[in-house]
Protein backbone atom coordinates (compact mmCIF):
# COMPACT_ATOMS: atom_id res chain seq x y z
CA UNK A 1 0.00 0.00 0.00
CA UNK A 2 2.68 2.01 0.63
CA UNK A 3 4.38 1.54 -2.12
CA UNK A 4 1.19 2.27 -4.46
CA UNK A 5 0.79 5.40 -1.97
CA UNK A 6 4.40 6.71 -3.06
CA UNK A 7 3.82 5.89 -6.33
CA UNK A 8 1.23 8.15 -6.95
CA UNK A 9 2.93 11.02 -4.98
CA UNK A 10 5.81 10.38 -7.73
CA UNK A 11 3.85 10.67 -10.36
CA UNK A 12 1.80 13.90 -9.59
CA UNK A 13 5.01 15.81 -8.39
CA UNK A 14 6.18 14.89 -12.40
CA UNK A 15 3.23 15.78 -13.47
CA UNK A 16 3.23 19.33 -11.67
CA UNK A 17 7.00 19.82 -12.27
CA UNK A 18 6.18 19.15 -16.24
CA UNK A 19 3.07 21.89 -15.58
CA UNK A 20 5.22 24.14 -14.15
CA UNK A 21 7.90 23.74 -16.77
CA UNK A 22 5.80 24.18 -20.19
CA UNK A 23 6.96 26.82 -21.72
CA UNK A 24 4.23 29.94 -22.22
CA UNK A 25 3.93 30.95 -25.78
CA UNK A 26 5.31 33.64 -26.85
CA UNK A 27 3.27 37.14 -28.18
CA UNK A 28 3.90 39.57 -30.12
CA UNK A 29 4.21 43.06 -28.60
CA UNK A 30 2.76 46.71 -30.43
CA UNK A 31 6.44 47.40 -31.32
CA UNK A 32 7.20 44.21 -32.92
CA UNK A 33 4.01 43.88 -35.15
CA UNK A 34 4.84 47.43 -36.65
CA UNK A 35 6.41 47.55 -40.23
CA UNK A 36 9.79 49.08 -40.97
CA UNK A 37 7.63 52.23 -42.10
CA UNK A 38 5.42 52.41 -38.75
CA UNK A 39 8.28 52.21 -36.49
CA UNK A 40 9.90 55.39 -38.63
CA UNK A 41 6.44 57.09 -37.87
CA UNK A 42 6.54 55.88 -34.52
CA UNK A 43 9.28 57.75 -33.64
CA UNK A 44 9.37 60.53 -35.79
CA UNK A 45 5.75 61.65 -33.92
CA UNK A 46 7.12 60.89 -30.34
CA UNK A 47 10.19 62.95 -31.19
CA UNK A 48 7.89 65.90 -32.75
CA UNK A 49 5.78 65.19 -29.50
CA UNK A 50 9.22 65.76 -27.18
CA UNK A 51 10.31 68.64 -28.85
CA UNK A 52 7.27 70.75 -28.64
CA UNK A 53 6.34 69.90 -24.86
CA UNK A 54 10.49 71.25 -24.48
CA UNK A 55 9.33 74.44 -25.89
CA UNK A 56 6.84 74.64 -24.35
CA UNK A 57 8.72 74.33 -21.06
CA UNK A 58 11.04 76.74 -22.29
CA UNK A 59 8.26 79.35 -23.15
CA UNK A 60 6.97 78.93 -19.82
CA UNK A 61 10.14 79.15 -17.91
CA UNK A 62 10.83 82.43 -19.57
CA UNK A 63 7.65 84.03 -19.03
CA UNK A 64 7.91 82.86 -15.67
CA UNK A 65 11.87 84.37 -15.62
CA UNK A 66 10.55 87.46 -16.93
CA UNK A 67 7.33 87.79 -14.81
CA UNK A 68 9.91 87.14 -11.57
CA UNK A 69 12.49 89.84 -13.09
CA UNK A 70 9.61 92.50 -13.42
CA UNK A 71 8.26 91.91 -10.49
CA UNK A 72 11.77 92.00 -8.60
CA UNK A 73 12.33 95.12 -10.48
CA UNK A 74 9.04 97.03 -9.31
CA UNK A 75 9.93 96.06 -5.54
CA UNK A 76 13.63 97.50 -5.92
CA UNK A 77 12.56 100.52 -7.45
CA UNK A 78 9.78 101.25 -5.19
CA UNK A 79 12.53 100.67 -2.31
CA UNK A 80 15.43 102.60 -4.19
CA UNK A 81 13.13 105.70 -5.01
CA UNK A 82 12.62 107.03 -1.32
CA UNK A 83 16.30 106.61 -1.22
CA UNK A 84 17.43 108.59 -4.46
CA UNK A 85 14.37 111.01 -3.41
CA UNK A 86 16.37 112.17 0.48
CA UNK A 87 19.82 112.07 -0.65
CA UNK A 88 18.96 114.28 -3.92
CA UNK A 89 16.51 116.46 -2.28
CA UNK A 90 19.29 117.13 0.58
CA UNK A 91 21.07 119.48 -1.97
CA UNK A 92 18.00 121.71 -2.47
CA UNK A 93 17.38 125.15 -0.75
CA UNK A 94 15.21 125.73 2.10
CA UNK A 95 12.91 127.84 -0.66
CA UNK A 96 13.00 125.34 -3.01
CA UNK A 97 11.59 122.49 -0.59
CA UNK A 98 8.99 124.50 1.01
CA UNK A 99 7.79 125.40 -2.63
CA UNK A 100 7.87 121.70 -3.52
CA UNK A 101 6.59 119.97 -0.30
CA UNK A 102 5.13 122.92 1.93
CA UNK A 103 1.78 121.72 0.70
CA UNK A 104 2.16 118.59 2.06
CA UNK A 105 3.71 119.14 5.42
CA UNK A 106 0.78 121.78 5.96
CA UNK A 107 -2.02 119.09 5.68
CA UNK A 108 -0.21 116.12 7.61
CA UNK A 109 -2.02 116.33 11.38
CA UNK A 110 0.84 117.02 13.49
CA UNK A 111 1.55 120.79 11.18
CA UNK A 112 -2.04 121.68 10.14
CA UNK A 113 -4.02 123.80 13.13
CA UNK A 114 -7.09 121.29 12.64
CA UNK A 115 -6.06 118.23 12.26
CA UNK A 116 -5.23 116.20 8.72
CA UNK A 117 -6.88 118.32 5.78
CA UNK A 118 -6.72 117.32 1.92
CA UNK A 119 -4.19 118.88 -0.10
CA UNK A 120 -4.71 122.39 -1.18
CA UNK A 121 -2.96 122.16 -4.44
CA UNK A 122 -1.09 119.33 -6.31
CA UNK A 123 2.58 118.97 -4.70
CA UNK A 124 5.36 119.20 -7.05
CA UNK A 125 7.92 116.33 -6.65
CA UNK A 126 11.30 116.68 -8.01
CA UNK A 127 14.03 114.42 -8.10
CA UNK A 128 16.86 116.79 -9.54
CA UNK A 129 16.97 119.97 -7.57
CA UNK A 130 16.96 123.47 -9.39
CA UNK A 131 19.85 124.95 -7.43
CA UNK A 132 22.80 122.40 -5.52
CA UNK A 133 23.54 124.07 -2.48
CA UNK A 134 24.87 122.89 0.60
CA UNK A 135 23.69 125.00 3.49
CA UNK A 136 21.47 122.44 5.16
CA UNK A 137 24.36 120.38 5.48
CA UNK A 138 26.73 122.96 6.49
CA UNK A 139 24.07 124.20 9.39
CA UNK A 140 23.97 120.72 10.55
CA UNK A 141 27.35 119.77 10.28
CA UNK A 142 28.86 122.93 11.73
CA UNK A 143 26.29 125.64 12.69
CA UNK A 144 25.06 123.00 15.74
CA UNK A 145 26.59 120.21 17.65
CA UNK A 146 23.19 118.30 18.28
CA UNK A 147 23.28 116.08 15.32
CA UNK A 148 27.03 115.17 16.36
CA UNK A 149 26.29 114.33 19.43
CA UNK A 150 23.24 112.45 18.95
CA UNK A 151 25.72 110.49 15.86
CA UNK A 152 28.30 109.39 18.16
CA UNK A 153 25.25 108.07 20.74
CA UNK A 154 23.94 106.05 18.53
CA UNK A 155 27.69 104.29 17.48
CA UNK A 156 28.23 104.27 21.77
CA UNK A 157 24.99 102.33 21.93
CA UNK A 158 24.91 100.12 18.71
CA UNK A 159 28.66 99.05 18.48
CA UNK A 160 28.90 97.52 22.40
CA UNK A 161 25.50 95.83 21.71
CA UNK A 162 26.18 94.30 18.88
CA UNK A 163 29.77 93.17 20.14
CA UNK A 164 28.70 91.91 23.25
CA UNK A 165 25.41 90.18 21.63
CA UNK A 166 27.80 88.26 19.37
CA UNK A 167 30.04 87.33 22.07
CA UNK A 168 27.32 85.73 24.26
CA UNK A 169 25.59 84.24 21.22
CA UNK A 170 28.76 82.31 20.07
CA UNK A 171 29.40 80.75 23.42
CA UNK A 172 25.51 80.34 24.19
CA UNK A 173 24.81 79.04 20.28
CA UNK A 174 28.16 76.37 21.03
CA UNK A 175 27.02 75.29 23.98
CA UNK A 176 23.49 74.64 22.42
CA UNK A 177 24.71 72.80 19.83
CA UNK A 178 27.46 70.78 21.29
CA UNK A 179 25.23 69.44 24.18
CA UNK A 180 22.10 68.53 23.31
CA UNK A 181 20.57 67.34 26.54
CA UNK A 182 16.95 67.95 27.82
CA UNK A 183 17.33 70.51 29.98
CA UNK A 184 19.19 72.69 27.71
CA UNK A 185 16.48 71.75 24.91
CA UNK A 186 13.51 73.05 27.16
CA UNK A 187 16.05 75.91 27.96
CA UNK A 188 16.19 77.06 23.93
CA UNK A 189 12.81 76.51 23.29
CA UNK A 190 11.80 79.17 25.91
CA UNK A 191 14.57 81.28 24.02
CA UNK A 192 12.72 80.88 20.96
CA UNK A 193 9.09 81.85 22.93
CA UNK A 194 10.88 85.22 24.08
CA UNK A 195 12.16 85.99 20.44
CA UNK A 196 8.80 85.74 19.42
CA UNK A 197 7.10 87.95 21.42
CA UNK A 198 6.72 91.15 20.91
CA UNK A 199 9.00 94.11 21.72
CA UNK A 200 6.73 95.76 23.53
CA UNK A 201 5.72 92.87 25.89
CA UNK A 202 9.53 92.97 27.34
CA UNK A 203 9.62 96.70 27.08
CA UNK A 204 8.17 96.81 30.52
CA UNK A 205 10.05 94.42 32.47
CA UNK A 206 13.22 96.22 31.14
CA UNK A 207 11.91 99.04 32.40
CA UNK A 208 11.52 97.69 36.02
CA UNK A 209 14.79 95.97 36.06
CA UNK A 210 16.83 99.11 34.95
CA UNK A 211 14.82 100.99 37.87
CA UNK A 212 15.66 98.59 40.47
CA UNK A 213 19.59 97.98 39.67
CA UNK A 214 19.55 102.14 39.05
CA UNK A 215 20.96 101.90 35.27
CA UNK A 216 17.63 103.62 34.00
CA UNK A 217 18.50 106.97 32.27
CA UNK A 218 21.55 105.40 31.20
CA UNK A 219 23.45 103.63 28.01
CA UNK A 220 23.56 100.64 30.19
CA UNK A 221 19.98 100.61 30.34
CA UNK A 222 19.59 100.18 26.61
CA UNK A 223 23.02 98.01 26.16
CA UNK A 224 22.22 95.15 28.83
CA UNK A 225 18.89 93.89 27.41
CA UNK A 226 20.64 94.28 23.90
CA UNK A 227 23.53 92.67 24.47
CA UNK A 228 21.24 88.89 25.69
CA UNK A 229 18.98 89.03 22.81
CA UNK A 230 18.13 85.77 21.84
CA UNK A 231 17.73 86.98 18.01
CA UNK A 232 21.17 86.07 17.03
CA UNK A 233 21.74 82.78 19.74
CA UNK A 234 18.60 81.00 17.55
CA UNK A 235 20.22 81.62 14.47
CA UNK A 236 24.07 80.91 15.53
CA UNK A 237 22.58 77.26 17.05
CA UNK A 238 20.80 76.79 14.08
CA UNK A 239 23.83 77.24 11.85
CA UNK A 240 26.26 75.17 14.39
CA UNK A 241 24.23 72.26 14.42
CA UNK A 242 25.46 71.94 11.02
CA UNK A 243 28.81 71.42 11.51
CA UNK A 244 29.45 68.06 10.82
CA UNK A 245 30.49 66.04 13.76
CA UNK A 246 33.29 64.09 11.99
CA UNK A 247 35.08 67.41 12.36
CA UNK A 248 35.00 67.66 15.80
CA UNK A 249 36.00 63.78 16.50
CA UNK A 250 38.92 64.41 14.48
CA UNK A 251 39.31 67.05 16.11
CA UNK A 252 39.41 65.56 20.08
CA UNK A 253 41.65 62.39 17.95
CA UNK A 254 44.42 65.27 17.74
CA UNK A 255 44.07 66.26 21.13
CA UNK A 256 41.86 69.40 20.89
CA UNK A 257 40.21 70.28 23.96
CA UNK A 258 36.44 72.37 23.80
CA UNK A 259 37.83 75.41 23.70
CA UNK A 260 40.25 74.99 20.51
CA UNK A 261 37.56 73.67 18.44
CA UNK A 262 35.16 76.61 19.34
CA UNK A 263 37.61 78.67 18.37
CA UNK A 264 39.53 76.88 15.24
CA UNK A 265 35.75 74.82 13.79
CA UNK A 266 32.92 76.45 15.18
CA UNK A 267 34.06 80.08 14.73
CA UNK A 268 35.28 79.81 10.94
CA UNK A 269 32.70 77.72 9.72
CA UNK A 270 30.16 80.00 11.10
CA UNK A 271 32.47 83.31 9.58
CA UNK A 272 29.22 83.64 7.50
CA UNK A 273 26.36 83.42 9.76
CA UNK A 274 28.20 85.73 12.07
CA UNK A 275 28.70 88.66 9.39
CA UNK A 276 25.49 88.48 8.69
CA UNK A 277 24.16 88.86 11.90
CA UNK A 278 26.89 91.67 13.06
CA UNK A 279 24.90 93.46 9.75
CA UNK A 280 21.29 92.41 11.26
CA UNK A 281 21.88 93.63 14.53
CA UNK A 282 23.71 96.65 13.67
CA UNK A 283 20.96 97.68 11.28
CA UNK A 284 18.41 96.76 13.72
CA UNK A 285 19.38 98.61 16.48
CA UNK A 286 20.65 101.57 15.04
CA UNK A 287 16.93 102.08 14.15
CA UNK A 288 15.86 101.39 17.63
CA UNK A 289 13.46 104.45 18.69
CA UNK A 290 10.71 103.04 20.98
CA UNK A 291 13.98 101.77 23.71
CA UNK A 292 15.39 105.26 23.72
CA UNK A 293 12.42 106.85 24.40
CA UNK A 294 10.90 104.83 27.04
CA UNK A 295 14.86 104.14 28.82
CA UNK A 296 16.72 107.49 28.42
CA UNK A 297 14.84 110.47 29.41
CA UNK A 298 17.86 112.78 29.05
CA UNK A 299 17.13 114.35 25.60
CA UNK A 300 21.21 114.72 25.58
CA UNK A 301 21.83 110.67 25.56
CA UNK A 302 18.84 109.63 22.96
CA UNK A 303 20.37 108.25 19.95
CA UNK A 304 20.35 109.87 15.90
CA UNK A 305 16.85 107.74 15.65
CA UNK A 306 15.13 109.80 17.88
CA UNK A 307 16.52 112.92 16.97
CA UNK A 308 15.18 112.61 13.36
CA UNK A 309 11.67 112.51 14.39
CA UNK A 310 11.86 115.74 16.20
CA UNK A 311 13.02 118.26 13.65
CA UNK A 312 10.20 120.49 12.86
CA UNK A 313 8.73 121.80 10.05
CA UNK A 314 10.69 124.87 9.65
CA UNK A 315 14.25 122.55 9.30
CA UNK A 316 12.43 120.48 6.18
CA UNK A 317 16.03 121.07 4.39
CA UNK A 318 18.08 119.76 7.85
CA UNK A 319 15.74 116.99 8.23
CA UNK A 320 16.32 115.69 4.39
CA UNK A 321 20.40 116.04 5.03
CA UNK A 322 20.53 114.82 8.48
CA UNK A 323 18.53 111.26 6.87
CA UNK A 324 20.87 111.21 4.42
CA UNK A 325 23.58 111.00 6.41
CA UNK A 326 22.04 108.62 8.78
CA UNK A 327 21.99 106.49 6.30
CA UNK A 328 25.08 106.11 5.05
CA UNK A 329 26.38 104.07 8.08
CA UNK A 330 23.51 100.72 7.17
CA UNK A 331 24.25 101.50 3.58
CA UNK A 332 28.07 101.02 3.82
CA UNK A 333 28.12 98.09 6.09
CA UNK A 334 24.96 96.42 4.47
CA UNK A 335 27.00 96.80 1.04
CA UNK A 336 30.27 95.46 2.21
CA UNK A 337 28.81 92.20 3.85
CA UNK A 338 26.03 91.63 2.08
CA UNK A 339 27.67 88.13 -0.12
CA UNK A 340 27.74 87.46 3.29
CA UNK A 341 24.02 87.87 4.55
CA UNK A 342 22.84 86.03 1.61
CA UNK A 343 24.66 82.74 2.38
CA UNK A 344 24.77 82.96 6.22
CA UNK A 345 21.04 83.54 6.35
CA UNK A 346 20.54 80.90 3.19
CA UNK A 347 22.51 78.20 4.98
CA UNK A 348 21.29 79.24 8.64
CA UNK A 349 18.22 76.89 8.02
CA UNK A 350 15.78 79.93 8.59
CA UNK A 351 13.23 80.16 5.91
């Protein structure tokens, strides 16, 4: 029985390896049943079909190109213009600009008797003035001191901010990135919650703090809560994080303790980020205004920014030089680093 049993289970495992092995028959495909003349057709209609949907890329891209280029050109302009329009109207006469602009600056709210009123008569607005002169900046300049003083506040407020911001932020920013531990995480995530709040929100407590420790009505009162900003330590921890870590075991291989390879890795590699944010913060809070005000109450230690907003109407000509000049400082310093703003801010991670 057994051997009948086996038997069978011989012969339907042949029988299954035979099924198994029968070869499928073979079909023809669409390619192969074309003729000689077909195929040529074939492929001259799929390469007609390539080239036009390429052209039609390249149309698009173009339009696209050009639509981009136009629109980036309207946005410069419009930014450029206000520039061109103070440094050329700087050089006109104190007759000239009232003619041009007294209409204006007699309807705004804070000149006119009543309160904003429409424009009397059309404005004229001229780029190129009638007659170069340079008595608005020789009465700033020379005739009074104020605008020199209130110059070399702003550089004795700006310059230790920004160098003391940048030296906490590297050390903070190294430590963030070289340690990644819990505690420090929760630590800068409530660095990123203050740099998200508003200004005004910390305005207060800064306030309160410079009262108690008896810095208010002094530079220190603006310089300590610029020089911890937390600005510039999110965006130096975002950049070091990048730094690849087979750098820095090569690094402790050669005997390099924590300090040599914050100061011969981290520092260069981040050369970038840090140029870019020494032109950030420099920009930044050489515009500062609402600190000033609420911090210094001596008129005599306010910075350049507030002094601009409190020329009068009768100084029209000193208030067109005196924002030219403040300019000049951001321009210069925003020109000379700014290959590097692009690519510290590009490769910083920030979007």
């Amino acid at each position: 029985m057994n051997n009948e049993l086996q038997a069978q289970r011989r012969k339907q495992a042949t029988l299954a390896r035979r099924n198994v092995y029968l070869e499928t028959p073979k079909t023809e495909s669409f390619f192969e049943a074309m003729t000689e003349e077909q195929r040529a057709e074939f492929f001259r209609r799929s390469k007609k079909i390539s080239l036009a949907n390429e052209r039609r890329r390249n149309i698009n891209h173009k339009i696209l190109t050009a639509l981009g280029i136009i629109v980036a050109s309207i946005a410069a302009l419009l930014a450029i213009i206000p520039i061109f329009f103070t440094f050329l109207n700087s050089f006109m006469s104190s007759d000239e600009i009232v003619d041009n602009y007294g209409v204006i600056f007699n309807s705004l709210s804070g000149y006119a008797s009543g309160g904003a009123t429409f424009l009397s008569k059309t404005p004229t607005l001229k780029l190129v003035p009638q007659q170069v002169t340079f008595e608005q900046y020789k009465n700033l300049l020379f005739m009074s001191p104020t605008y020199l003083l209130k110059f070399w506040n702003s550089f004795v407020l700006v310059v230790p901010i920004v160098a003391g911001q940048m030296i906490v932020a590297c050390l903070a920013s190294y430590s963030f990135a070289r340690y990644r531990r819990k505690r420090r995480e929760v630590l800068f995530f409530s660095y990123i919650i203050l740099m998200l709040m508003p200004f005004q929100v910390t305005l207060v407590p800064n306030y309160m703090i410079s009262d108690k420790l008896g810095i208010l009505n002094t530079e220190w009162a603006i310089i300590l809560p610029g020089v911890f900003s937390t600005f510039s330590i999110f965006l130096l921890t975002k950049y070091m994080r990048q730094i690849p870590s087979a750098y820095i075991e090569a690094a402790k291989l050669d005997g390099a303790n924590e300090w040599q390879i914050f100061i011969h890795i981290a520092l260069p590699t981040c050369k970038s980020a840090i140029y870019a944010l020494v032109i950030l913060l420099f920009i930044d809070y050489w515009n500062m205004v609402e600190q000033p005000l609420v911090l210094l109450t001596d008129p005599d230690k306010q910075p350049l920014s507030v002094f601009l907003s409190q020329i009068n109407s009768a100084e029209i000509g000193i208030a067109f030089a005196a924002s030219a000049l403040y300019m000049i400082p951001p321009l210069l310093i925003f020109l000379r680093g700014e290959e590097y703003l692009v690519e510290g801010i590009s490769r910083s991670g920030v979007k």
